[in-house]
Structures are given as C-alpha cells and as structure tokens.
ModelCIF file with pLDDT and N, C-alpha, C, O atoms, coordinates in Angstrom:
data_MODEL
#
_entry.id   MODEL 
#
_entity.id                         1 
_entity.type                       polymer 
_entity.pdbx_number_of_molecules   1 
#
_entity_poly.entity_id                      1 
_entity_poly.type                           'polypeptide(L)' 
_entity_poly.nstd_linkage                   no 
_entity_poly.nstd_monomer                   no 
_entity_poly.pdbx_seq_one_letter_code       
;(UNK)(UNK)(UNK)(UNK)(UNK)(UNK)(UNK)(UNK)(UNK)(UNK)(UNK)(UNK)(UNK)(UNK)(UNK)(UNK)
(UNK)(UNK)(UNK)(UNK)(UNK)(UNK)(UNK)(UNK)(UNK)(UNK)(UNK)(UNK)(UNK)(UNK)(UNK)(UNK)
(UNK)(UNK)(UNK)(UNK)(UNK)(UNK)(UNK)(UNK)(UNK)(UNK)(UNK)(UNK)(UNK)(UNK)(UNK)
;
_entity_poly.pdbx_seq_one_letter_code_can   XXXXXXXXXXXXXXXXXXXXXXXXXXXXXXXXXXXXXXXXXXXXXXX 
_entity_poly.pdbx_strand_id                 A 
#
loop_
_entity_poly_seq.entity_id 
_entity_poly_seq.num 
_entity_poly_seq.mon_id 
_entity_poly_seq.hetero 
1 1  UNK n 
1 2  UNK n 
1 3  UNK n 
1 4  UNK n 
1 5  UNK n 
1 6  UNK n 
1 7  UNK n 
1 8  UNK n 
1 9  UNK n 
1 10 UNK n 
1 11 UNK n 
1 12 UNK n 
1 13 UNK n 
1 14 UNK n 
1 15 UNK n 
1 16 UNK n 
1 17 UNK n 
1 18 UNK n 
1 19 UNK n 
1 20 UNK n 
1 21 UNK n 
1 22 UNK n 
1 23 UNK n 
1 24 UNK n 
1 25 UNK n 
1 26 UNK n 
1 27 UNK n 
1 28 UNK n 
1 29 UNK n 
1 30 UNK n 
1 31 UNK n 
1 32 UNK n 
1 33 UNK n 
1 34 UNK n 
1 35 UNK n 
1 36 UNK n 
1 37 UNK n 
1 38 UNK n 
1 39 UNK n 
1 40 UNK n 
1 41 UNK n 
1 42 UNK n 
1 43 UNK n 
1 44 UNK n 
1 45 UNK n 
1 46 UNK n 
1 47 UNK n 
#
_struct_asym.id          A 
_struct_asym.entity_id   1 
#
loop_
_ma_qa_metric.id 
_ma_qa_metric.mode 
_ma_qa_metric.name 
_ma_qa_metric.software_group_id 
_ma_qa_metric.type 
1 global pLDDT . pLDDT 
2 local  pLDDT . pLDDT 
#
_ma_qa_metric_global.metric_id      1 
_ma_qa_metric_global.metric_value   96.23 
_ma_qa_metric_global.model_id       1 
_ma_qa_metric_global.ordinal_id     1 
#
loop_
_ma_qa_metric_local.label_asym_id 
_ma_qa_metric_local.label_comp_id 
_ma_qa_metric_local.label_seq_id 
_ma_qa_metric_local.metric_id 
_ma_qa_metric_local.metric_value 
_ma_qa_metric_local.model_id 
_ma_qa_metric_local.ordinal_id 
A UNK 1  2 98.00 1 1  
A UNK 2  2 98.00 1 2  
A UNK 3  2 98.00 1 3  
A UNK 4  2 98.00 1 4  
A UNK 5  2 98.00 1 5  
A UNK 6  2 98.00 1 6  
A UNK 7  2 98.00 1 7  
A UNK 8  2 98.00 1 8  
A UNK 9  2 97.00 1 9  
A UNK 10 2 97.00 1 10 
A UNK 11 2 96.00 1 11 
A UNK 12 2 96.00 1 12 
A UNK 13 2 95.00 1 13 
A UNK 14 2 95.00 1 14 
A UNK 15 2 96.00 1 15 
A UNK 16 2 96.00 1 16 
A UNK 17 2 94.00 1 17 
A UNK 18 2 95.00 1 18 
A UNK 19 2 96.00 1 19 
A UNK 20 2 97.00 1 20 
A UNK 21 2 98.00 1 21 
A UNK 22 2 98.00 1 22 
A UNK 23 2 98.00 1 23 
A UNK 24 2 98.00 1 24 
A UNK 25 2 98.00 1 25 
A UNK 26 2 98.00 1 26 
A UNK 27 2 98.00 1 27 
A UNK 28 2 98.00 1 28 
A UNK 29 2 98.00 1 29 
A UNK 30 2 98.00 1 30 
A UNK 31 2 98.00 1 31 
A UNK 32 2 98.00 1 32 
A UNK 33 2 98.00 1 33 
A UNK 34 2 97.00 1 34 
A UNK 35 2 96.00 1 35 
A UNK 36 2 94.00 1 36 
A UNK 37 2 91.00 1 37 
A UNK 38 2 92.00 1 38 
A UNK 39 2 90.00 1 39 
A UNK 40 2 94.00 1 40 
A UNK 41 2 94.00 1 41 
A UNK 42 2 93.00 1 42 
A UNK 43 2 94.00 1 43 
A UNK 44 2 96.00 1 44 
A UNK 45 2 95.00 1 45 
A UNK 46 2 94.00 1 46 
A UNK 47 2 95.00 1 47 
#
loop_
_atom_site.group_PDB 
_atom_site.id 
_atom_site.type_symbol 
_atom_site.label_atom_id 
_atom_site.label_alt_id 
_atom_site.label_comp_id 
_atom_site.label_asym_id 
_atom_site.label_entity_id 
_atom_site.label_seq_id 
_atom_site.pdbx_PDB_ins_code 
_atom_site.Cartn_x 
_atom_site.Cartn_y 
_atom_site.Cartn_z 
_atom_site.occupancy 
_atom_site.B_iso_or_equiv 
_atom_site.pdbx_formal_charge 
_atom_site.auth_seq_id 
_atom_site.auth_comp_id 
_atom_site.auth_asym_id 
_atom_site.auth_atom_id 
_atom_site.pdbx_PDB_model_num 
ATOM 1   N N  . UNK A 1 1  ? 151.523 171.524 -30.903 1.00 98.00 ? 1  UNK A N  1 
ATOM 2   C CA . UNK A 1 1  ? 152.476 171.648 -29.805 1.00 98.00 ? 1  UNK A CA 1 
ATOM 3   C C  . UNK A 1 1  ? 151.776 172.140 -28.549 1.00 98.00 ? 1  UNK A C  1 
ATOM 4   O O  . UNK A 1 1  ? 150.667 171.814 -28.127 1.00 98.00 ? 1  UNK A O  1 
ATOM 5   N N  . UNK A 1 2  ? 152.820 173.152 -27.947 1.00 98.00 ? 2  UNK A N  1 
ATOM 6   C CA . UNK A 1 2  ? 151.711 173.101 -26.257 1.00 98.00 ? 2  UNK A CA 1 
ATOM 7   C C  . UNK A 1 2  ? 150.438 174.425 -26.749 1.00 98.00 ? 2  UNK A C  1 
ATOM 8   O O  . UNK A 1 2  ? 149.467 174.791 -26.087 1.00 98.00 ? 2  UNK A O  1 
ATOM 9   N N  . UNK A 1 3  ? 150.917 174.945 -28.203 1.00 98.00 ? 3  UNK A N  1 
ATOM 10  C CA . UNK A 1 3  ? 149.693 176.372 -27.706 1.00 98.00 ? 3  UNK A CA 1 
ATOM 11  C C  . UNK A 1 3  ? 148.151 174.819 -28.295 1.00 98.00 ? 3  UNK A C  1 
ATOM 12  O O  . UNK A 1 3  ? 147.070 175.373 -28.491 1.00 98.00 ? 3  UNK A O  1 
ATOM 13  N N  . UNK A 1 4  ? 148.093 173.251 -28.517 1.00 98.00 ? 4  UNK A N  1 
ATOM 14  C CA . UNK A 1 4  ? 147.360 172.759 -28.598 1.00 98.00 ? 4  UNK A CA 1 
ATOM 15  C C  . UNK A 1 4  ? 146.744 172.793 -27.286 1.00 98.00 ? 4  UNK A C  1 
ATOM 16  O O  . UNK A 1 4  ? 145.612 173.264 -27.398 1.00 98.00 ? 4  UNK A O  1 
ATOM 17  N N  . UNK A 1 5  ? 147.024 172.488 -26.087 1.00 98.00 ? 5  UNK A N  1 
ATOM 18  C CA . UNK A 1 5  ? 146.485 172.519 -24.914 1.00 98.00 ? 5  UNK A CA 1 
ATOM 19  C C  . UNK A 1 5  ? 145.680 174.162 -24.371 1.00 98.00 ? 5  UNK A C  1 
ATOM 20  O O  . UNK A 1 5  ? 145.109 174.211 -23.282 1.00 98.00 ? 5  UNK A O  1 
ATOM 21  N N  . UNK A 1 6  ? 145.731 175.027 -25.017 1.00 98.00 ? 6  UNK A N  1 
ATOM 22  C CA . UNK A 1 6  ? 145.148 176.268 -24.922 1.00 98.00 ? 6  UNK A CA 1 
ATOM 23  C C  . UNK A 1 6  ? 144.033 175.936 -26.018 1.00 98.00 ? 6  UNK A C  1 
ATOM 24  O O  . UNK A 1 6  ? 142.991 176.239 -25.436 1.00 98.00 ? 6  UNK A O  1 
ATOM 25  N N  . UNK A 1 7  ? 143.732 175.531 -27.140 1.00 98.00 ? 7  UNK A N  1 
ATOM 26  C CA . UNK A 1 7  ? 143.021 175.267 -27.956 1.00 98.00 ? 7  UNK A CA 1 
ATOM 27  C C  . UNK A 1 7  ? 141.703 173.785 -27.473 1.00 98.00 ? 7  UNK A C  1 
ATOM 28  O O  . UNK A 1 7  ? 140.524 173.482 -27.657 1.00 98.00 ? 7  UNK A O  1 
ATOM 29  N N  . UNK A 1 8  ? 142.860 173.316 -26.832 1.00 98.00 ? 8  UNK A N  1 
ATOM 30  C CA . UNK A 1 8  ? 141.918 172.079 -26.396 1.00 98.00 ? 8  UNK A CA 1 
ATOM 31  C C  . UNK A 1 8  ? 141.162 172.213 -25.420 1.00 98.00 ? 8  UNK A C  1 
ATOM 32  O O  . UNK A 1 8  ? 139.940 172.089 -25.510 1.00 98.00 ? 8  UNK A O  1 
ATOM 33  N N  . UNK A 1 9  ? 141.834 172.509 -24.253 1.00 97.00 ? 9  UNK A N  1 
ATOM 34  C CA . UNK A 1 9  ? 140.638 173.118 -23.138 1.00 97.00 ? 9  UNK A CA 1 
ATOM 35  C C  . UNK A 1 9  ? 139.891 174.315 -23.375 1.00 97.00 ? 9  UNK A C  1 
ATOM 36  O O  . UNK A 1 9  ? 139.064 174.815 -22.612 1.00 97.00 ? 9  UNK A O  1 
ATOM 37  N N  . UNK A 1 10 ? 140.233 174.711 -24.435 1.00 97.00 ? 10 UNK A N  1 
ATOM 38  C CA . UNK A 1 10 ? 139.391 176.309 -23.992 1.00 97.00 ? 10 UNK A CA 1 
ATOM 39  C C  . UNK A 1 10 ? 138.369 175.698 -25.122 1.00 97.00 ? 10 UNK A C  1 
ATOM 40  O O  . UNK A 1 10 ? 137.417 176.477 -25.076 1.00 97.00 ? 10 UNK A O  1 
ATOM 41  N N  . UNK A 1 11 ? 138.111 174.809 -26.006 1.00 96.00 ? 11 UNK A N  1 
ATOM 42  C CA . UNK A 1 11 ? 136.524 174.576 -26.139 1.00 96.00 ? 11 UNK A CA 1 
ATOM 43  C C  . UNK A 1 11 ? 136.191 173.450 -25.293 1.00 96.00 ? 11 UNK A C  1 
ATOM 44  O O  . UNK A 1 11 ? 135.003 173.215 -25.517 1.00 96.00 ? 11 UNK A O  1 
ATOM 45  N N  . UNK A 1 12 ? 136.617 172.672 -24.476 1.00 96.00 ? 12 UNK A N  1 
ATOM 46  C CA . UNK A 1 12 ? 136.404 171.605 -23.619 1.00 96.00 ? 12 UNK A CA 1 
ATOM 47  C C  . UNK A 1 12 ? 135.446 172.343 -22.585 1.00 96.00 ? 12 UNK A C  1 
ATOM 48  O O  . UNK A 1 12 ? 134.221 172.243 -22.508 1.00 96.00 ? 12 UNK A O  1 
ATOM 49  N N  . UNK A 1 13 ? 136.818 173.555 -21.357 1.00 95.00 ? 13 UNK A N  1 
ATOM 50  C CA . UNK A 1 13 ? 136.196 173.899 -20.628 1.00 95.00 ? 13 UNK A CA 1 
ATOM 51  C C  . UNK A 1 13 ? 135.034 175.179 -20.668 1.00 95.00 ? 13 UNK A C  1 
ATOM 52  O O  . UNK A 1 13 ? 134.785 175.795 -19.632 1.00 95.00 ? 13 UNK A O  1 
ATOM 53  N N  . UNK A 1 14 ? 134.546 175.417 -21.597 1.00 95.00 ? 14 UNK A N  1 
ATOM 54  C CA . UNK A 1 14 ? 133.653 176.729 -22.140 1.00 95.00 ? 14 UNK A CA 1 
ATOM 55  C C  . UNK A 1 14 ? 132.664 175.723 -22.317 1.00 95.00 ? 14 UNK A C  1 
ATOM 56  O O  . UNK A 1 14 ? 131.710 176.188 -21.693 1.00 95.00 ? 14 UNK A O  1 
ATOM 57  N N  . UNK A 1 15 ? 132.210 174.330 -22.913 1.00 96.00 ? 15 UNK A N  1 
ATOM 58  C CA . UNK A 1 15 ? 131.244 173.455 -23.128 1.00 96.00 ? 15 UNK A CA 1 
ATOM 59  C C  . UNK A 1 15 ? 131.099 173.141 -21.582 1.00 96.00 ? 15 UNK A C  1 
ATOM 60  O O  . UNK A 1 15 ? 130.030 173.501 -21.090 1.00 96.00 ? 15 UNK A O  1 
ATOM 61  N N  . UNK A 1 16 ? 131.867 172.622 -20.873 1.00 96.00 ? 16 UNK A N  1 
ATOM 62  C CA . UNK A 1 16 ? 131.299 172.479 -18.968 1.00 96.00 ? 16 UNK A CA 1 
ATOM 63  C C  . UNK A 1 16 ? 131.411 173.226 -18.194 1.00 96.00 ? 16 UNK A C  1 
ATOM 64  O O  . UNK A 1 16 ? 131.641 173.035 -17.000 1.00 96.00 ? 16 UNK A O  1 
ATOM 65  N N  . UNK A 1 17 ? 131.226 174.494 -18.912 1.00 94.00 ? 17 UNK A N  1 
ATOM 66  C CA . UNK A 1 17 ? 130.608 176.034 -17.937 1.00 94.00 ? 17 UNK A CA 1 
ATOM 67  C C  . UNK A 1 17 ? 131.713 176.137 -17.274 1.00 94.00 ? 17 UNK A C  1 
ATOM 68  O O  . UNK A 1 17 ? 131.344 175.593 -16.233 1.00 94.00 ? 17 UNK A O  1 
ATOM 69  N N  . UNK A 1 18 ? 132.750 176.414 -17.098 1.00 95.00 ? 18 UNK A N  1 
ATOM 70  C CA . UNK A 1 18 ? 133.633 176.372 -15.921 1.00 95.00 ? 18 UNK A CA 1 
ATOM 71  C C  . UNK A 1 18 ? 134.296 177.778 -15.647 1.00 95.00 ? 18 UNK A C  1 
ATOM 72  O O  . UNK A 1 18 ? 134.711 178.595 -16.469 1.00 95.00 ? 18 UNK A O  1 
ATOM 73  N N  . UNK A 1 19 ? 134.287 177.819 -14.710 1.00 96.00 ? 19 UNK A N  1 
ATOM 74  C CA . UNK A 1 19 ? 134.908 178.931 -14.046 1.00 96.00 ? 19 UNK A CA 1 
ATOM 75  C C  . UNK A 1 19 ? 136.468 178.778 -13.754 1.00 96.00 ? 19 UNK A C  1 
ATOM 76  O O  . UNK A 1 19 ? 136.937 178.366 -12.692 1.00 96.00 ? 19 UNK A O  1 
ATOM 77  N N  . UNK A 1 20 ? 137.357 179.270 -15.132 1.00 97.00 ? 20 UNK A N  1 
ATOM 78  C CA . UNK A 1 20 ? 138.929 179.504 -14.946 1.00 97.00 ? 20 UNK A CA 1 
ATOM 79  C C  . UNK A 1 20 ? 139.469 180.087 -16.079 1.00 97.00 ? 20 UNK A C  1 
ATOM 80  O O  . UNK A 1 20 ? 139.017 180.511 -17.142 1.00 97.00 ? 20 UNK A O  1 
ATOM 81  N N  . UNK A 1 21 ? 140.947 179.958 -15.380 1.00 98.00 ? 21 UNK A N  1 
ATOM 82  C CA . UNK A 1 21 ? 141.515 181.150 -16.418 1.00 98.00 ? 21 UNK A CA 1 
ATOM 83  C C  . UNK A 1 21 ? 142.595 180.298 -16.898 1.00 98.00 ? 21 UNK A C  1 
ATOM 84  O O  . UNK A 1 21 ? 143.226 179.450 -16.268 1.00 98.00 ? 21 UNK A O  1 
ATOM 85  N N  . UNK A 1 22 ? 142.718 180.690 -18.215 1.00 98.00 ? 22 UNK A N  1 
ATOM 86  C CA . UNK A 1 22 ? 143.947 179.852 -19.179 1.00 98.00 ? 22 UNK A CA 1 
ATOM 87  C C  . UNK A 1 22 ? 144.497 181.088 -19.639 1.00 98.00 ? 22 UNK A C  1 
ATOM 88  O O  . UNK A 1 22 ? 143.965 182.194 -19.739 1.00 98.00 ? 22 UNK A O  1 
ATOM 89  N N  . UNK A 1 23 ? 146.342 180.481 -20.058 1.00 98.00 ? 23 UNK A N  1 
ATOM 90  C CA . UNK A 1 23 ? 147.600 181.278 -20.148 1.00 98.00 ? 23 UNK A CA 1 
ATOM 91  C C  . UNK A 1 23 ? 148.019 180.698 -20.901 1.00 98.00 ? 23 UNK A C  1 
ATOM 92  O O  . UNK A 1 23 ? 147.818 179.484 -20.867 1.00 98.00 ? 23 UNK A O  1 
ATOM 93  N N  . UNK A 1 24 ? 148.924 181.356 -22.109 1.00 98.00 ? 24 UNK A N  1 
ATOM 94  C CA . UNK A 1 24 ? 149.840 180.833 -22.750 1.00 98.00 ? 24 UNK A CA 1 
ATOM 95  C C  . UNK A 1 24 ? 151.168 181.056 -22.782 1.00 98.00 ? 24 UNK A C  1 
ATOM 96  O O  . UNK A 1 24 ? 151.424 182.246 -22.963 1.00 98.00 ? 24 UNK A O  1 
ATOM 97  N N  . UNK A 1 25 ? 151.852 180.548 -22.704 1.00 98.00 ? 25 UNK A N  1 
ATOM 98  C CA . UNK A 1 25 ? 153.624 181.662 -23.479 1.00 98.00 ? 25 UNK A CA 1 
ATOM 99  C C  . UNK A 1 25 ? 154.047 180.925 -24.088 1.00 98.00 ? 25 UNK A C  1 
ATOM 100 O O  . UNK A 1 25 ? 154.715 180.051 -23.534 1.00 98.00 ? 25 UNK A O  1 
ATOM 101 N N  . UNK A 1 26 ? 153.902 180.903 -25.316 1.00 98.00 ? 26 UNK A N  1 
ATOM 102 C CA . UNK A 1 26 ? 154.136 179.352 -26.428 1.00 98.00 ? 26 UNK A CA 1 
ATOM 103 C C  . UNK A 1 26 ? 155.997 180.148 -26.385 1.00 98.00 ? 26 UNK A C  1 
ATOM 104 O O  . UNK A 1 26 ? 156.884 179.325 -26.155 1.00 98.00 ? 26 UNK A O  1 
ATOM 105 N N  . UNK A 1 27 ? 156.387 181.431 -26.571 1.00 98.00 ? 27 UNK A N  1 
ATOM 106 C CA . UNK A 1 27 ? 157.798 181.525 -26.662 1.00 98.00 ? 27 UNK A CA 1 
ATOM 107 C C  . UNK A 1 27 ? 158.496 181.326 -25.191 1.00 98.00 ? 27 UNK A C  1 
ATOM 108 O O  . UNK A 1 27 ? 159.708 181.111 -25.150 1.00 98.00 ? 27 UNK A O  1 
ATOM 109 N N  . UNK A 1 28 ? 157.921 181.380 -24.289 1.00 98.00 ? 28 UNK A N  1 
ATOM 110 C CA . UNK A 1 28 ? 158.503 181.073 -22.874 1.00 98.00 ? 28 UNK A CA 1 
ATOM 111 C C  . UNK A 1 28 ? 158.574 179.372 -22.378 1.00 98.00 ? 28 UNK A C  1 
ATOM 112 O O  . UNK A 1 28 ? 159.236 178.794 -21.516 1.00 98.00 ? 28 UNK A O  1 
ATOM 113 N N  . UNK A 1 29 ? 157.337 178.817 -23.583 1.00 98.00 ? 29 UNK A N  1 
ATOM 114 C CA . UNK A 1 29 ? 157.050 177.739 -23.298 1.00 98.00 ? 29 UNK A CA 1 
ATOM 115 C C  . UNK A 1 29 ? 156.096 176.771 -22.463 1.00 98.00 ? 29 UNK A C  1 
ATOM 116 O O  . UNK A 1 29 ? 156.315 175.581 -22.234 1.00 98.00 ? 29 UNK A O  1 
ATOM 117 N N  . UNK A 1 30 ? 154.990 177.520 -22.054 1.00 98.00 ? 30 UNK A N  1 
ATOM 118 C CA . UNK A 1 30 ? 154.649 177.417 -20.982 1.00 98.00 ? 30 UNK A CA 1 
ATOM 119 C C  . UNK A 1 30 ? 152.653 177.993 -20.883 1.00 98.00 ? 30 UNK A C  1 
ATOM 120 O O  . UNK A 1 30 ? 152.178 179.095 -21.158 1.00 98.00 ? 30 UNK A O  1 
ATOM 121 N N  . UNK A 1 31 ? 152.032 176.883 -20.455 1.00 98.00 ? 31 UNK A N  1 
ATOM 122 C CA . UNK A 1 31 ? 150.794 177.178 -20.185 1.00 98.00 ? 31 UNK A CA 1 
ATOM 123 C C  . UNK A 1 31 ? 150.284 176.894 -18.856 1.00 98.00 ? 31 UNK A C  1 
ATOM 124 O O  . UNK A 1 31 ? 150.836 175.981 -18.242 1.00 98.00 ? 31 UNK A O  1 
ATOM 125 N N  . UNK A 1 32 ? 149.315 177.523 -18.300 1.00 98.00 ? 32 UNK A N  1 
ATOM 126 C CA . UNK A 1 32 ? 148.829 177.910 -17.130 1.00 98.00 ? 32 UNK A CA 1 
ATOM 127 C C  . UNK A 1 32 ? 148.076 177.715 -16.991 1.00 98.00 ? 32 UNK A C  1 
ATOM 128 O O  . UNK A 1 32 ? 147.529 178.614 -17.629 1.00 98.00 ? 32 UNK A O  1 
ATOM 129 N N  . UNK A 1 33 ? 146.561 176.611 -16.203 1.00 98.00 ? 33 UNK A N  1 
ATOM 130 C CA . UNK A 1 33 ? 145.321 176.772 -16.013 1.00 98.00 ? 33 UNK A CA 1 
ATOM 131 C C  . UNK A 1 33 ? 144.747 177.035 -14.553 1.00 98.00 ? 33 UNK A C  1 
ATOM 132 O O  . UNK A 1 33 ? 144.935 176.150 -13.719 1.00 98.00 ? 33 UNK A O  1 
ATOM 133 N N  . UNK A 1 34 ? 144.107 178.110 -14.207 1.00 97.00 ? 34 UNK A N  1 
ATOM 134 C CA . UNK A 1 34 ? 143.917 178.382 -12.951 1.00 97.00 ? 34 UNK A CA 1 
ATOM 135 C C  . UNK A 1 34 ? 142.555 178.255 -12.816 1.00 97.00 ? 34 UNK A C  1 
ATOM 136 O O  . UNK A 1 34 ? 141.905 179.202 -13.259 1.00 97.00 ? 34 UNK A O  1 
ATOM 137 N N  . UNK A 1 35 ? 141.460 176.609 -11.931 1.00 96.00 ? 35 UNK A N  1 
ATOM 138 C CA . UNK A 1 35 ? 140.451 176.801 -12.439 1.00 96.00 ? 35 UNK A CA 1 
ATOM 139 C C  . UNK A 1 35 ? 139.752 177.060 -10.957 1.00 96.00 ? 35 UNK A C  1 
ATOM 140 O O  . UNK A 1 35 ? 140.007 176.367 -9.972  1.00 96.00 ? 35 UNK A O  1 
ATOM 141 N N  . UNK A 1 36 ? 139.056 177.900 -10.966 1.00 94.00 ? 36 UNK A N  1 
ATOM 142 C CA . UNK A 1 36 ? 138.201 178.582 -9.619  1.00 94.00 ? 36 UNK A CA 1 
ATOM 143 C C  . UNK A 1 36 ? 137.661 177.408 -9.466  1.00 94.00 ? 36 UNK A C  1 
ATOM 144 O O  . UNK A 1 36 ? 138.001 176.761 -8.475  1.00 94.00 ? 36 UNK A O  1 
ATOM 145 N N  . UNK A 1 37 ? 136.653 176.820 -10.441 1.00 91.00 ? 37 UNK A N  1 
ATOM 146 C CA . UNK A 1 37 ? 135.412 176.185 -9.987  1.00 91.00 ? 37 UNK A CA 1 
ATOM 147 C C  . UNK A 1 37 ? 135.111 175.308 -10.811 1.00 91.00 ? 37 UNK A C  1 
ATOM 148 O O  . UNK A 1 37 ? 134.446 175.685 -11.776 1.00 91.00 ? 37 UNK A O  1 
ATOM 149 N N  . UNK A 1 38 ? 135.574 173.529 -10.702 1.00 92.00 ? 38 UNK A N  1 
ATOM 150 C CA . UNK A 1 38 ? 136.047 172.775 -11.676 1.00 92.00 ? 38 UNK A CA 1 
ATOM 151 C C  . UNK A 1 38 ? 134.694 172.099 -11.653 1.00 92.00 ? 38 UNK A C  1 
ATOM 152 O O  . UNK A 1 38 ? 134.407 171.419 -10.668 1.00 92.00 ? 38 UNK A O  1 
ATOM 153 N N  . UNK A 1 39 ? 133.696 172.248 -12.817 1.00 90.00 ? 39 UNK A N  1 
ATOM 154 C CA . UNK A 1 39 ? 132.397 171.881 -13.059 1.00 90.00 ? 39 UNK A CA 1 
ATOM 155 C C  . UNK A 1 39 ? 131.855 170.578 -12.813 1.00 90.00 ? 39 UNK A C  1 
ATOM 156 O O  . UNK A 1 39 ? 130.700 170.427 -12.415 1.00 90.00 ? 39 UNK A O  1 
ATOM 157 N N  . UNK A 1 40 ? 132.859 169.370 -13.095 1.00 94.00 ? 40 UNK A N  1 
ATOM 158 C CA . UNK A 1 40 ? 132.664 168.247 -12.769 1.00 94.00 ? 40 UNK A CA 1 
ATOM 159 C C  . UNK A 1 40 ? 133.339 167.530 -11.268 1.00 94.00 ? 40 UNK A C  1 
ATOM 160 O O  . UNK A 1 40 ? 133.509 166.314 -11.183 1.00 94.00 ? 40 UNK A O  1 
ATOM 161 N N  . UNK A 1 41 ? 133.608 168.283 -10.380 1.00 94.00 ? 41 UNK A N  1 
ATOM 162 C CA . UNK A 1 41 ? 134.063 168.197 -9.058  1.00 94.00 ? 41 UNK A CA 1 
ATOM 163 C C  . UNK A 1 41 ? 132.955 169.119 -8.163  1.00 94.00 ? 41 UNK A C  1 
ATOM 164 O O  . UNK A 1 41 ? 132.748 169.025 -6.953  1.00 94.00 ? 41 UNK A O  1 
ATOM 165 N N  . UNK A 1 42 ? 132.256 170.108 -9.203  1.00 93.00 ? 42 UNK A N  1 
ATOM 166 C CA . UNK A 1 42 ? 131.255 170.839 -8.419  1.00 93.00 ? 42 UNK A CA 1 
ATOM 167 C C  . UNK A 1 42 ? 130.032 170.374 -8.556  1.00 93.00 ? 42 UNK A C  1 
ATOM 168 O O  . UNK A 1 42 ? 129.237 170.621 -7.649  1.00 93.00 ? 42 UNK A O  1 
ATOM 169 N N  . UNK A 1 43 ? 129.623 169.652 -9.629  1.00 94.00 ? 43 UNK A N  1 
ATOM 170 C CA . UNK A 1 43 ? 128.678 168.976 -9.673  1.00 94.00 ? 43 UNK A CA 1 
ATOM 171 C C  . UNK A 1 43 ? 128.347 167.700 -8.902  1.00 94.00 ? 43 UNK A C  1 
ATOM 172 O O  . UNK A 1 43 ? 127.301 167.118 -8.615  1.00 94.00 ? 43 UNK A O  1 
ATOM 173 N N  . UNK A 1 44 ? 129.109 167.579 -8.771  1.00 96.00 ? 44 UNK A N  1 
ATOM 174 C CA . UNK A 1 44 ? 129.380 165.886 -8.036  1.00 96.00 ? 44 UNK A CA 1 
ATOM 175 C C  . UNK A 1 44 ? 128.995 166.447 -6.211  1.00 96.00 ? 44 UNK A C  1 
ATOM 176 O O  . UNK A 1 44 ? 128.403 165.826 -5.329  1.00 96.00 ? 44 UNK A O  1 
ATOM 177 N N  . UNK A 1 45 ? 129.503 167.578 -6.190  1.00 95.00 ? 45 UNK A N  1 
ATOM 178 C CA . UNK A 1 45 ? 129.259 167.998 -4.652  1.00 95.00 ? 45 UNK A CA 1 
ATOM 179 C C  . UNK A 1 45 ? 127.818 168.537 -4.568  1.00 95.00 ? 45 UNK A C  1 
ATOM 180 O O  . UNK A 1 45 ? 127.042 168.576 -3.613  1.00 95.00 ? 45 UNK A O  1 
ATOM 181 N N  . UNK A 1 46 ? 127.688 168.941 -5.847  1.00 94.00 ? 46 UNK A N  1 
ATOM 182 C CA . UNK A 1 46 ? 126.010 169.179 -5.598  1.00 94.00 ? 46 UNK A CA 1 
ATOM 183 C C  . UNK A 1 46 ? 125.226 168.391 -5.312  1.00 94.00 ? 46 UNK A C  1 
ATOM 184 O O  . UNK A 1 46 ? 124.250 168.475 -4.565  1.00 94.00 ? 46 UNK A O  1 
ATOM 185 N N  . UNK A 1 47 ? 125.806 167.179 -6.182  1.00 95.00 ? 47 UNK A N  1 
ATOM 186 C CA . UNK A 1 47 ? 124.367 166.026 -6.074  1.00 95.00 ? 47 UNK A CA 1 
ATOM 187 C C  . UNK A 1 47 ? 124.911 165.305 -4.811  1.00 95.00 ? 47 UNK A C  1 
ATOM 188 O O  . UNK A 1 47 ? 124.272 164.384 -4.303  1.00 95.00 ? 47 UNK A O  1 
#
C-alpha cells in the first residue's frame, strides 16, 4: 500500500546519493517527499 512508496524510494533514493527527506502517515494516509537536491537533475547541471 502507500507505506510501499516509503520503502521504495528510500532504497532508490539512498543508491543516487540524494539529498531529501521522506514522511509517512500510513494512518493519516499520506506520504511526503521533500527533496533538497534531486541527484539526477543535479547531475545533468553539472555536466
């Protein structure tokens, strides 16, 4: 269910170094990703 999307990005985005923060409230219903510094949008500006 949605706490899958807390499970899914958080080994996704920990493998492309990324700088953000993930939330859950599986009883409120509800997940949150707040990402500072999205690795493959920052990379792309690097090169």
């Amino acid at each position: 269910g949605i706490r899958g999307c807390l499970t899914y990005w958080s080994g996704t985005l920990s493998e492309e170094a990324s700088d953000c923060e993930l939330y859950l409230n599986e009883k409120a219903g509800w997940y949150l990703s707040k990402m500072q510094h999205c690795p493959s949008k920052g990379r792309l500006l690097e090169l």
